[in-house]
N, C-alpha and C. Protein backbone atom coordinates (compact mmCIF):
# COMPACT_ATOMS: atom_id res chain seq x y z
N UNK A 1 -18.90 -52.04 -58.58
CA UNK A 1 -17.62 -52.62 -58.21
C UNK A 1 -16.62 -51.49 -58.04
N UNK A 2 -15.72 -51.39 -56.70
CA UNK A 2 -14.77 -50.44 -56.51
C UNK A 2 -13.37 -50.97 -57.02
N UNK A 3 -13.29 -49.86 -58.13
CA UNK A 3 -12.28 -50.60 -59.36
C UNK A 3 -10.34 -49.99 -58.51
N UNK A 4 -9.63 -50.98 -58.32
CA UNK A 4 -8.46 -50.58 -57.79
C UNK A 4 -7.07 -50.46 -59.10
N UNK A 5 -6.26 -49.75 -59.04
CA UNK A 5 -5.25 -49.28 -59.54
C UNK A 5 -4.52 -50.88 -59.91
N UNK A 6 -3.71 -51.03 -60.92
CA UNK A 6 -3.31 -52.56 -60.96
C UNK A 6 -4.00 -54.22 -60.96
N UNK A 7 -5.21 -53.58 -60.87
CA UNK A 7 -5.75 -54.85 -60.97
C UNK A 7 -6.40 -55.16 -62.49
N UNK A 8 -6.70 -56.32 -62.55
CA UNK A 8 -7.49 -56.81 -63.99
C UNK A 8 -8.72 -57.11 -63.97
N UNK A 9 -9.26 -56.50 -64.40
CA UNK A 9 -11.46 -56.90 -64.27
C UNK A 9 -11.89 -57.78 -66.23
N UNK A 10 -13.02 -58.34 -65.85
CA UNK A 10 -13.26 -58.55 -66.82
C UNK A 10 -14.64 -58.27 -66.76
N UNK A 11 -15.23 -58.17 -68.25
CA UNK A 11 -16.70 -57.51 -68.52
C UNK A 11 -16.85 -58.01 -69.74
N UNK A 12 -17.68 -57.37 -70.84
CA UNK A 12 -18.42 -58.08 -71.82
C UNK A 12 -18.36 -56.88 -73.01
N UNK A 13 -18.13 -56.69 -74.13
CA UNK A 13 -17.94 -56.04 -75.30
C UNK A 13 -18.55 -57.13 -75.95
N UNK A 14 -20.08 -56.58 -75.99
CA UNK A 14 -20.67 -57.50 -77.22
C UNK A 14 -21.24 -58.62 -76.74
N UNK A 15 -21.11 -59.97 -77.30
CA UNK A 15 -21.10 -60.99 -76.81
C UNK A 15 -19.53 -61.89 -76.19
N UNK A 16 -18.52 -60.98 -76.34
CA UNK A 16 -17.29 -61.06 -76.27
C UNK A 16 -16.92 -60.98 -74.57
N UNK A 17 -16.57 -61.62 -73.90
CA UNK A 17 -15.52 -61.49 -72.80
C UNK A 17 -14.23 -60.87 -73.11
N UNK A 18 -14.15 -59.98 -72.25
CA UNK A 18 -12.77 -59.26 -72.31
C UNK A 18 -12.21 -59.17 -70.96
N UNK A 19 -10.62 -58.95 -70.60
CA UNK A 19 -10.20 -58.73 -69.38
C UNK A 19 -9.23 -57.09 -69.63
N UNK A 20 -9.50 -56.12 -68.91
CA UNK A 20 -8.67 -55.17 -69.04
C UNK A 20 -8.08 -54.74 -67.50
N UNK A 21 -6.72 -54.17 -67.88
CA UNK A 21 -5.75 -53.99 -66.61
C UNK A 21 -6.01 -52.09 -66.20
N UNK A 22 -6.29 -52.19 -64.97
CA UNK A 22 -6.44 -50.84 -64.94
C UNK A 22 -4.80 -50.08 -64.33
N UNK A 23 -4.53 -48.94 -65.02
CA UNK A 23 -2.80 -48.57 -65.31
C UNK A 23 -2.85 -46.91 -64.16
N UNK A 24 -3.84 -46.30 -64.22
CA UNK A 24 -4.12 -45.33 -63.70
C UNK A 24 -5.58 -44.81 -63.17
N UNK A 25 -5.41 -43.85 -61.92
CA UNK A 25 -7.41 -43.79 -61.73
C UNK A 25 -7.01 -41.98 -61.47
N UNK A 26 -7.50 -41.22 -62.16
CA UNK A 26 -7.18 -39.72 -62.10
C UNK A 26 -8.50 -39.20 -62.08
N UNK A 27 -8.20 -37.95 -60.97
CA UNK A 27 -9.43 -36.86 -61.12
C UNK A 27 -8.99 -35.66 -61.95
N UNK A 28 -9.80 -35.54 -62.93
CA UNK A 28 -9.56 -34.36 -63.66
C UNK A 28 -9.80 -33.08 -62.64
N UNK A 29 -9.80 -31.94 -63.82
CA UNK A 29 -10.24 -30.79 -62.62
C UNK A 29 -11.60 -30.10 -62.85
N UNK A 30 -12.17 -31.00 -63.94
CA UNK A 30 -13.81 -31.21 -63.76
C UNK A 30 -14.08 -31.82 -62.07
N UNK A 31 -13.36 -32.67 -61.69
CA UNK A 31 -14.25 -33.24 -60.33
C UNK A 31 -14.41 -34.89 -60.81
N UNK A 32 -14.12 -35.01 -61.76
CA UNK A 32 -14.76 -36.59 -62.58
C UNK A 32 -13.47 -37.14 -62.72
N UNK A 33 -13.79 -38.62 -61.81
CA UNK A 33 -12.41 -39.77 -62.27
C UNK A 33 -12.82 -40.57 -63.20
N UNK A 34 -11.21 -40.84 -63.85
CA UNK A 34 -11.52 -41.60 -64.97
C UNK A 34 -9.97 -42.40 -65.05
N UNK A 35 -10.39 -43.57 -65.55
CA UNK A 35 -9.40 -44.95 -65.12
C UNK A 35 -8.55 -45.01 -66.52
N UNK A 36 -7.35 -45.43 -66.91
CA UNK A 36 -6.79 -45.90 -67.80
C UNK A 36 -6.45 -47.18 -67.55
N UNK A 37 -6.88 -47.74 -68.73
CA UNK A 37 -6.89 -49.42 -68.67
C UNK A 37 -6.01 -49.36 -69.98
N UNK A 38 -5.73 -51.35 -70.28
CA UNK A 38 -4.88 -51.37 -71.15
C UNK A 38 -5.59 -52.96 -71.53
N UNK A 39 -6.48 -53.09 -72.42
CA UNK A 39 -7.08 -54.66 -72.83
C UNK A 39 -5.68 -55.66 -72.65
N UNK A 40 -5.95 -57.06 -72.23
CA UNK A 40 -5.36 -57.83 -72.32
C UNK A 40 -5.80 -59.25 -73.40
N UNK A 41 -5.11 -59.07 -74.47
CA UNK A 41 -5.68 -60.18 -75.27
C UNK A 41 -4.90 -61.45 -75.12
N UNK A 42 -6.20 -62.07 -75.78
CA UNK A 42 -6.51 -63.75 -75.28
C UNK A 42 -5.35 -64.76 -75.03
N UNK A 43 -3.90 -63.99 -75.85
CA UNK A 43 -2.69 -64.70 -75.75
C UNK A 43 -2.12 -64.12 -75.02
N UNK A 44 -2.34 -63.37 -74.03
CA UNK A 44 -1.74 -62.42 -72.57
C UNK A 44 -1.09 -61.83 -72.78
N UNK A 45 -0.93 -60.95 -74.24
CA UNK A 45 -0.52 -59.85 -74.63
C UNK A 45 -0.61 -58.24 -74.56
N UNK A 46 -0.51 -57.14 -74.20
CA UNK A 46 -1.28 -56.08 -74.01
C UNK A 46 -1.27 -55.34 -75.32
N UNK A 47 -2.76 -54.77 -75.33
CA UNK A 47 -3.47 -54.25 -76.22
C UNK A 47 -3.64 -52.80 -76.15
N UNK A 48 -4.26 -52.07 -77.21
CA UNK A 48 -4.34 -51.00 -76.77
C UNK A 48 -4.51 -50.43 -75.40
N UNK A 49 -4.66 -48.68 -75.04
CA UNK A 49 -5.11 -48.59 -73.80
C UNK A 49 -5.97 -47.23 -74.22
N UNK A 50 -6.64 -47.15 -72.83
CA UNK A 50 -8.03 -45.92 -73.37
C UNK A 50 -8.39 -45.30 -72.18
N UNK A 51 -9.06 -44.64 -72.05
CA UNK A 51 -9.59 -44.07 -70.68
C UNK A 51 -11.35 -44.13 -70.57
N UNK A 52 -11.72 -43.77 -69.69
CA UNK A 52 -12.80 -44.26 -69.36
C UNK A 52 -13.46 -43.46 -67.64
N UNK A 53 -14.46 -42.78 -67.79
CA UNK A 53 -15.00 -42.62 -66.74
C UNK A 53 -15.16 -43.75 -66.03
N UNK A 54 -14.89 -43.53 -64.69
CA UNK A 54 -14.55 -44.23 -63.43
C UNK A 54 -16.17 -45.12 -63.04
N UNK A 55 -16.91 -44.02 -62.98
CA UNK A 55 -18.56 -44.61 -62.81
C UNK A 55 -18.77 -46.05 -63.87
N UNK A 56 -18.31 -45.43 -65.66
CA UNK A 56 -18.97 -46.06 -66.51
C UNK A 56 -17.96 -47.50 -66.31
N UNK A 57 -16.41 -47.33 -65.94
CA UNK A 57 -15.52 -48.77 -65.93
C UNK A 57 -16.32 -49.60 -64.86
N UNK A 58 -16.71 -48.93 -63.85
CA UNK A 58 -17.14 -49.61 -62.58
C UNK A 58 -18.29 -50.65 -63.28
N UNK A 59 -19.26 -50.13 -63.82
CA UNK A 59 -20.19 -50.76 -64.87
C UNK A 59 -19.93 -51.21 -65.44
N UNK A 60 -18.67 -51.37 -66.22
CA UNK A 60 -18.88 -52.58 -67.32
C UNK A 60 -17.94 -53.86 -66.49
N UNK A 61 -17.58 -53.55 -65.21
CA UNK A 61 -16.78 -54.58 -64.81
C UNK A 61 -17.24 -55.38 -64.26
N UNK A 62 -17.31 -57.05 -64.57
CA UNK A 62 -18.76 -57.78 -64.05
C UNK A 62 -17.73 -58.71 -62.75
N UNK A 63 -16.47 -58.61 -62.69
CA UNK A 63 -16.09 -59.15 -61.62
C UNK A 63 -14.17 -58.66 -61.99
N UNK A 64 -13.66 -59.54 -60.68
CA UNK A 64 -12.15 -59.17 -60.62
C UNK A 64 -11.57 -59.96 -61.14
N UNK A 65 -10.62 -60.16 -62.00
CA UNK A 65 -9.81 -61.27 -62.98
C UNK A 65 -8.50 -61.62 -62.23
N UNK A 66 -7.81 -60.85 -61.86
CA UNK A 66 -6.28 -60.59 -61.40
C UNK A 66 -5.96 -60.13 -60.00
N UNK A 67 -5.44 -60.11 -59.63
CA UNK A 67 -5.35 -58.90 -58.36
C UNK A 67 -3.73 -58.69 -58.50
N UNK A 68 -3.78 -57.43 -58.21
CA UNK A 68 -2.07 -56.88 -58.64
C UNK A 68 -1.26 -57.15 -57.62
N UNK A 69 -0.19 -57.00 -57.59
CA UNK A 69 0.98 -57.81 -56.76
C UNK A 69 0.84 -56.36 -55.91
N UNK A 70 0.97 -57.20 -54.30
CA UNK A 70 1.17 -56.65 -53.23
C UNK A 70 2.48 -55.87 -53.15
N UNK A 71 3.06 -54.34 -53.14
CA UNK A 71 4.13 -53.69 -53.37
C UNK A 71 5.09 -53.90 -51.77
């Protein structure tokens, strides 16, 4: 899945459904992107945030939850 800036994906931690918002997508100066997300919990609150290779987010994202507002 080609993960976009602002949008919300959801995937699976565990046996758990989760939805996380992706906040940023950066290439280091290794050559390797990596996404900052921010969990959204179950009462549509935001949760921590973390980073994450771009390959491995693409993988755990089993579909699109949100789509971010058109600027």
């Amino acid at each position: 899945m080609n993960v976009k800036q602002g949008n919300t994906y959801w995937g699976m931690v565990g046996s758990r459904e989760v939805e996380r918002r992706v906040n940023i997508i950066e290439t280091r100066s290794s050559g390797t992107q990596y996404v900052n997300w921010t969990h959204i919990k179950k009462d549509g609150t935001l949760g921590k945030c973390s980073w994450m290779e771009r390959s491995k987010f693409e993988k755990w994202a089993k579909g699109l939850f949100e789509e971010a507002e058109a600027k």
